[in-house]
Protein backbone atom coordinates (compact mmCIF):
# COMPACT_ATOMS: atom_id res chain seq x y z
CA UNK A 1 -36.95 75.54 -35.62
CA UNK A 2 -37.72 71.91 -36.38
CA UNK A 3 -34.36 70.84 -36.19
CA UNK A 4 -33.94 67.10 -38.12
CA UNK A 5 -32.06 64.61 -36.45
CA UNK A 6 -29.88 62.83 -38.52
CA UNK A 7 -26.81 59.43 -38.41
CA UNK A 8 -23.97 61.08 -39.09
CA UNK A 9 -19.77 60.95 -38.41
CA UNK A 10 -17.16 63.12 -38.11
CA UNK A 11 -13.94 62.37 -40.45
CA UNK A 12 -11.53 63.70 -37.83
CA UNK A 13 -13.20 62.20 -34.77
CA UNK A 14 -13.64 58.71 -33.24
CA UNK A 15 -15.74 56.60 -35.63
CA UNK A 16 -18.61 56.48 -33.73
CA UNK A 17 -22.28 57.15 -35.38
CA UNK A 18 -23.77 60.67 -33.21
CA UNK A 19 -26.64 62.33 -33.76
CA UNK A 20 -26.73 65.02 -35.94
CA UNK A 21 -28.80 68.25 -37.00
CA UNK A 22 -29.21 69.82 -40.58
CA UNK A 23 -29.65 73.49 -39.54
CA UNK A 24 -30.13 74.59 -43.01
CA UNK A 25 -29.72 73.84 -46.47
CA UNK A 26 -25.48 73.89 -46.34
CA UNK A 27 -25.31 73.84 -42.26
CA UNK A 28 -24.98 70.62 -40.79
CA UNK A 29 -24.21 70.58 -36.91
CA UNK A 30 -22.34 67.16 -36.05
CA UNK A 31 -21.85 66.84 -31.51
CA UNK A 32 -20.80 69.98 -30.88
CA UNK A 33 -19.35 70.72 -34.52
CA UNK A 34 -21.52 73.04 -37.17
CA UNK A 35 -20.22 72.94 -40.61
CA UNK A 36 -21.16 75.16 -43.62
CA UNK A 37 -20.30 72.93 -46.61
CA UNK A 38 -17.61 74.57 -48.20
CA UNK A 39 -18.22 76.07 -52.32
CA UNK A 40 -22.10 76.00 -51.17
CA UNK A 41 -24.17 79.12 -50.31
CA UNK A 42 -28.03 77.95 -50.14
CA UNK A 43 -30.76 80.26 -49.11
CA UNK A 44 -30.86 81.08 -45.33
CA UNK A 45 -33.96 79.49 -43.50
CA UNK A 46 -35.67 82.55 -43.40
CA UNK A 47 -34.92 83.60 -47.20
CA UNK A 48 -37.84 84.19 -48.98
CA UNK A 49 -37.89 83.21 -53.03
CA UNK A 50 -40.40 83.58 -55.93
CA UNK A 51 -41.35 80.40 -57.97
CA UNK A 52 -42.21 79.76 -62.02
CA UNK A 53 -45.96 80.68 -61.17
CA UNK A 54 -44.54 84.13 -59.62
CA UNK A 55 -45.76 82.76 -55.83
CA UNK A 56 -44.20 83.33 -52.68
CA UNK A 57 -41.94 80.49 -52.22
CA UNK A 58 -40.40 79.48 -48.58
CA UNK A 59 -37.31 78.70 -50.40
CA UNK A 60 -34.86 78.08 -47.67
CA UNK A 61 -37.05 75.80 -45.26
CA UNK A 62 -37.30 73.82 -48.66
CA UNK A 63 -33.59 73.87 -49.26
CA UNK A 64 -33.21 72.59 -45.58
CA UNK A 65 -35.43 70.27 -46.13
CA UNK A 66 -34.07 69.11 -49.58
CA UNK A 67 -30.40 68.64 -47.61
CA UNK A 68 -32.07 66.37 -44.83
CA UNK A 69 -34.26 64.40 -46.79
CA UNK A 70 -31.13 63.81 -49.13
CA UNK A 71 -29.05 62.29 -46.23
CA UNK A 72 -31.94 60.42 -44.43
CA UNK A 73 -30.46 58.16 -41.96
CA UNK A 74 -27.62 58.10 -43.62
CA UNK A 75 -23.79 58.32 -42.15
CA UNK A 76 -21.81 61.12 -43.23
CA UNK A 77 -18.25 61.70 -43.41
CA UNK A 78 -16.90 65.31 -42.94
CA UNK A 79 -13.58 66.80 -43.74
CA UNK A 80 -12.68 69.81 -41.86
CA UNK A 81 -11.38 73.00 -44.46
CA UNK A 82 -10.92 75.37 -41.60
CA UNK A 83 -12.71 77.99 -40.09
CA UNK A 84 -15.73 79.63 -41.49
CA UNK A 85 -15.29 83.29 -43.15
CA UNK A 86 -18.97 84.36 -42.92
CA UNK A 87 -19.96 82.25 -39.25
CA UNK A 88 -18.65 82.72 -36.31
CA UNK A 89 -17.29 79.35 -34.94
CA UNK A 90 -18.46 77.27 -37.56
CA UNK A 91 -16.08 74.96 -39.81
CA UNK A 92 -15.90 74.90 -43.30
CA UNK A 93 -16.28 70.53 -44.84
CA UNK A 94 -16.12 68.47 -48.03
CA UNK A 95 -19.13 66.34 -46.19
CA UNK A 96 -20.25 63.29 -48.02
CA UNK A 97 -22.35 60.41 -47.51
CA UNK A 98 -20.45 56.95 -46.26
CA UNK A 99 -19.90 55.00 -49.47
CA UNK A 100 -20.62 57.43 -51.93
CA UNK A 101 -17.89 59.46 -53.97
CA UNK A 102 -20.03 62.26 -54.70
CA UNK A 103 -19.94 64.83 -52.09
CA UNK A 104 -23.05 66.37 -50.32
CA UNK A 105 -21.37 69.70 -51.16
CA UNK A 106 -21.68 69.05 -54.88
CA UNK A 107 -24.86 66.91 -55.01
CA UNK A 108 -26.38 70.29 -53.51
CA UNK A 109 -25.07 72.73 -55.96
CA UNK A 110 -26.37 70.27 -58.60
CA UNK A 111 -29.76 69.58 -57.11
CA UNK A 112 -29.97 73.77 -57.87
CA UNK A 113 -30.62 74.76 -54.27
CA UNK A 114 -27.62 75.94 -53.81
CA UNK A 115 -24.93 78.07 -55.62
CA UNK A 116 -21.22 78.24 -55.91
CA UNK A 117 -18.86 80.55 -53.92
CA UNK A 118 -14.83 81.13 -53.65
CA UNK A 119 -13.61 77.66 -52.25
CA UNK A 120 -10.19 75.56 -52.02
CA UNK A 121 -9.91 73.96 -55.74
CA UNK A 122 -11.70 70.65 -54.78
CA UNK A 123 -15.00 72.57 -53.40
CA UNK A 124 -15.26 74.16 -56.45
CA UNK A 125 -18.49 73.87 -58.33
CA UNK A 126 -19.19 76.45 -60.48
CA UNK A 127 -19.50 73.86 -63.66
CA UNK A 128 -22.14 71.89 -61.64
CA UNK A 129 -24.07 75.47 -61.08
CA UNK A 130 -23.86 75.93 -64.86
CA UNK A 131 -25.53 72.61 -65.40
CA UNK A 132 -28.13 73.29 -62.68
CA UNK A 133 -29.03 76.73 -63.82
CA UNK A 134 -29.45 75.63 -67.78
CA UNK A 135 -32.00 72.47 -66.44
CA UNK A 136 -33.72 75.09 -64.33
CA UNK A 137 -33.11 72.98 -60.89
CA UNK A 138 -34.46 74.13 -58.14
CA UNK A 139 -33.95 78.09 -56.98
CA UNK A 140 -32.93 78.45 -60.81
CA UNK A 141 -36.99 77.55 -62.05
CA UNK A 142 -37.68 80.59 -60.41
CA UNK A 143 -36.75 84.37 -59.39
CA UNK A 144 -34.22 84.56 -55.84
CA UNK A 145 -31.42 87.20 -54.66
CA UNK A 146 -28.13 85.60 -53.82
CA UNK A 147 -28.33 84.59 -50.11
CA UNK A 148 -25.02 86.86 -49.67
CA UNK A 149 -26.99 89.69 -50.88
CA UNK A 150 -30.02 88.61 -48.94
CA UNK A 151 -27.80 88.46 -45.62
CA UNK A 152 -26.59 91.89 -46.40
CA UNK A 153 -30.10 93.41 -47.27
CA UNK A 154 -28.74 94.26 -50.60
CA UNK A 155 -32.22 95.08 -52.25
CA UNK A 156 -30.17 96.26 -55.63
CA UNK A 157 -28.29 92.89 -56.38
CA UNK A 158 -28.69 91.11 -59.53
CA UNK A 159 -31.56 88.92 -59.35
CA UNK A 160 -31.38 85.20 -60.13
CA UNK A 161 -33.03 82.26 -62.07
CA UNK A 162 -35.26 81.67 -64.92
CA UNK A 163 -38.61 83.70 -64.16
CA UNK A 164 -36.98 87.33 -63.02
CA UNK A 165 -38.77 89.15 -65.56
CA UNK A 166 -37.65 92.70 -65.92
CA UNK A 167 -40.81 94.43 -66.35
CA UNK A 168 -41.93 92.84 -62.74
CA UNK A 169 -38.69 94.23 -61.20
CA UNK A 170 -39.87 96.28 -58.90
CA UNK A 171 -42.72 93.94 -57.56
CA UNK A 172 -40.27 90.90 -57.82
CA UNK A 173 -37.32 92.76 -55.46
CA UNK A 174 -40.54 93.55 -53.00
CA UNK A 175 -40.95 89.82 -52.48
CA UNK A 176 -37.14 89.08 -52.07
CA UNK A 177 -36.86 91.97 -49.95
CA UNK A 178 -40.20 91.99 -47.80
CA UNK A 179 -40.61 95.23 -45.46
CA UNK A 180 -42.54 92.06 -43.11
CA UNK A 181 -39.93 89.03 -43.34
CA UNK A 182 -41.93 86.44 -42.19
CA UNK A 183 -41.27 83.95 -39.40
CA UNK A 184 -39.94 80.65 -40.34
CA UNK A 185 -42.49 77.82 -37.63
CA UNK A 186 -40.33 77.89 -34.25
CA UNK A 187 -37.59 80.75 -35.05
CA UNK A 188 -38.97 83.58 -33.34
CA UNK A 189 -36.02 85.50 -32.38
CA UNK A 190 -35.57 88.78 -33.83
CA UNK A 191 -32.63 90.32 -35.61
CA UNK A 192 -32.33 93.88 -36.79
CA UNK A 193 -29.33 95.06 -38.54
CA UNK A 194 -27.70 98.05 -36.61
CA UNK A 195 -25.48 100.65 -37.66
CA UNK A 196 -23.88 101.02 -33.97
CA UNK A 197 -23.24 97.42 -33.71
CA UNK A 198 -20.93 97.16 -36.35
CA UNK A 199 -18.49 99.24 -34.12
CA UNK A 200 -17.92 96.38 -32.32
CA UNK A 201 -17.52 94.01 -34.91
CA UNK A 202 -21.72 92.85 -35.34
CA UNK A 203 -23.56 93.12 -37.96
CA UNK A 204 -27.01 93.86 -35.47
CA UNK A 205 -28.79 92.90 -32.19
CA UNK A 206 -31.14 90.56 -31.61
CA UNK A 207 -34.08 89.63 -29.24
CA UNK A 208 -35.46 86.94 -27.65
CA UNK A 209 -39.29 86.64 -27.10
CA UNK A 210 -38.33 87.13 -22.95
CA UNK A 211 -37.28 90.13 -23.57
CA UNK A 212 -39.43 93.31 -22.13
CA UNK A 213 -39.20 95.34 -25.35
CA UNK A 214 -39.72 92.20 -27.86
CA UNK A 215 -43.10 92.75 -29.13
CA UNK A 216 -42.75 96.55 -29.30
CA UNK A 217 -39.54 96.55 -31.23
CA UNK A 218 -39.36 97.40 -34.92
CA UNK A 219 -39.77 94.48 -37.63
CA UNK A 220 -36.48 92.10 -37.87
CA UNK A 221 -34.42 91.96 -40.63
CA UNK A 222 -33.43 88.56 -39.95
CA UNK A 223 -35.14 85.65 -37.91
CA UNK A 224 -33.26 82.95 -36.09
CA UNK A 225 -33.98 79.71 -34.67
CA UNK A 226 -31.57 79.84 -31.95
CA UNK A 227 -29.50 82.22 -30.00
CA UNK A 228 -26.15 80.61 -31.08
CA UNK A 229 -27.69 80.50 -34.94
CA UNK A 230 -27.94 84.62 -34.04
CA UNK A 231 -24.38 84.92 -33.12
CA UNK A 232 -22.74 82.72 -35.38
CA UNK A 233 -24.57 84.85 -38.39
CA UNK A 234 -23.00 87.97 -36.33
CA UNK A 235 -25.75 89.64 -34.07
CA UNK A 236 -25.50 90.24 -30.79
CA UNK A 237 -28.01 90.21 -27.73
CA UNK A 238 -29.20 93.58 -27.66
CA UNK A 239 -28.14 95.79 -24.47
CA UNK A 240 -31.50 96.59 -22.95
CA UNK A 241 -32.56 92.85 -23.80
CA UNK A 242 -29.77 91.76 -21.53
CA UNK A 243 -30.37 93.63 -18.65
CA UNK A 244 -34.24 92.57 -18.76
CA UNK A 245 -33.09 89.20 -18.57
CA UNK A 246 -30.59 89.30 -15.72
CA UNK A 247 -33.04 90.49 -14.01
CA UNK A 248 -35.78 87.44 -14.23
């Protein structure tokens, strides 16, 4: 993954400008600190998304994009809400840009690549997803699966935005769903969503291109940029993938 180095701060830290990375379009890692911005779920980088003209769209690099570009070289000011619910180790923030009142959290939802989830009172946004939806912003011009539902490989969701056509249903959930996800440039670890795994509290495996099985393995479910992007989503290194490993 291209990660984008960005200026930013951290609310309850020293006041000292660190580099920064957006990881997606509601991720933003500050030091050693990853925060989903709370009320926000965007498309994950690997989501795939149909536009007005019924195209393929590479929705969430574009949503990452969209965030980055929107904070430049900007500071930004984060406000810790707790733990995340869905990512391992990652922090839930009211993030915002130094100087501004409106919050990157918001400025997001209204931009319409983005939409609103369960959050405290003051990350709630579901009025500025109205707005966004009725102008046809962003995801809402054309045909996407809510990223939740995306995550979860939940091919029967309700599909959203302005050009979901019911008599292309079938074709439409094909390109939301594809059987061949592809491969965001530079995330090339594979995830695969795994019954066993949940035993232990995963949601799959994954692989990394090192290991001896990579190429042979069924296509992913999921593709990651990182190995701690894997884990925090809830996949662990698979078994065999391990061993291969120790042994290099």
């Amino acid at each position: 993954m291209r990660f984008l180095p960005l200026l930013l701060l951290l609310l309850t830290g020293p006041a000292l400008a660190t580099e920064a990375i957006v990881r997606d379009g509601d991720t933003i890692q500050i030091g050693s600190v990853t925060y989903e911005l709370a009320g926000v779920d965007a498309p994950e980088l690997d989501q795939p998304c149909v536009d007005e003209h019924a195209d393929n769209w590479a929705c969430g690099i574009e949503a990452r994009d969209r965030l980055a570009k929107l904070i430049g070289q900007r500071e930004v000011r984060c406000e810790d809400l707790g733990a995340d619910k869905i990512y391992k180790d990652h922090r839930t923030g009211l993030c915002s840009i130094s100087g501004e009142t409106i919050t990157l959290n918001r400025s997001v939802i209204q931009s319409g690549y983005g939409i609103g989830i369960d959050a405290p009172a003051k990350a709630s946004f579901k009025v500025d997803e109205a707005a966004a939806k009725d102008k046809r912003q962003g995801l809402w011009r054309g045909c996407f699966a809510a990223p939740e539902d995306f995550r979860n490989k939940k091919t029967d969701g309700n599909m959203l935005g302005a050009s979901c056509p019911p008599a292309n249903e079938k074709a439409l959930r094909a390109a939301l769903f594809p059987a061949d996800l592809p491969m965001p440039p530079g995330c090339n670890i594979r995830a695969k969503q795994v019954r066993r795994a949940k035993l232990t509290g995963n949601v799959g495996v994954y692989l990394i291109p090192q290991c001896q099985n990579y190429a042979t393995q069924p296509k992913p479910d999921r593709w990651f940029c990182s190995e701690e992007d894997a884990r925090a989503a809830g996949y662990r290194k698979a078994l065999n993938c391990q061993a291969s490993s120790s042994r290099k």
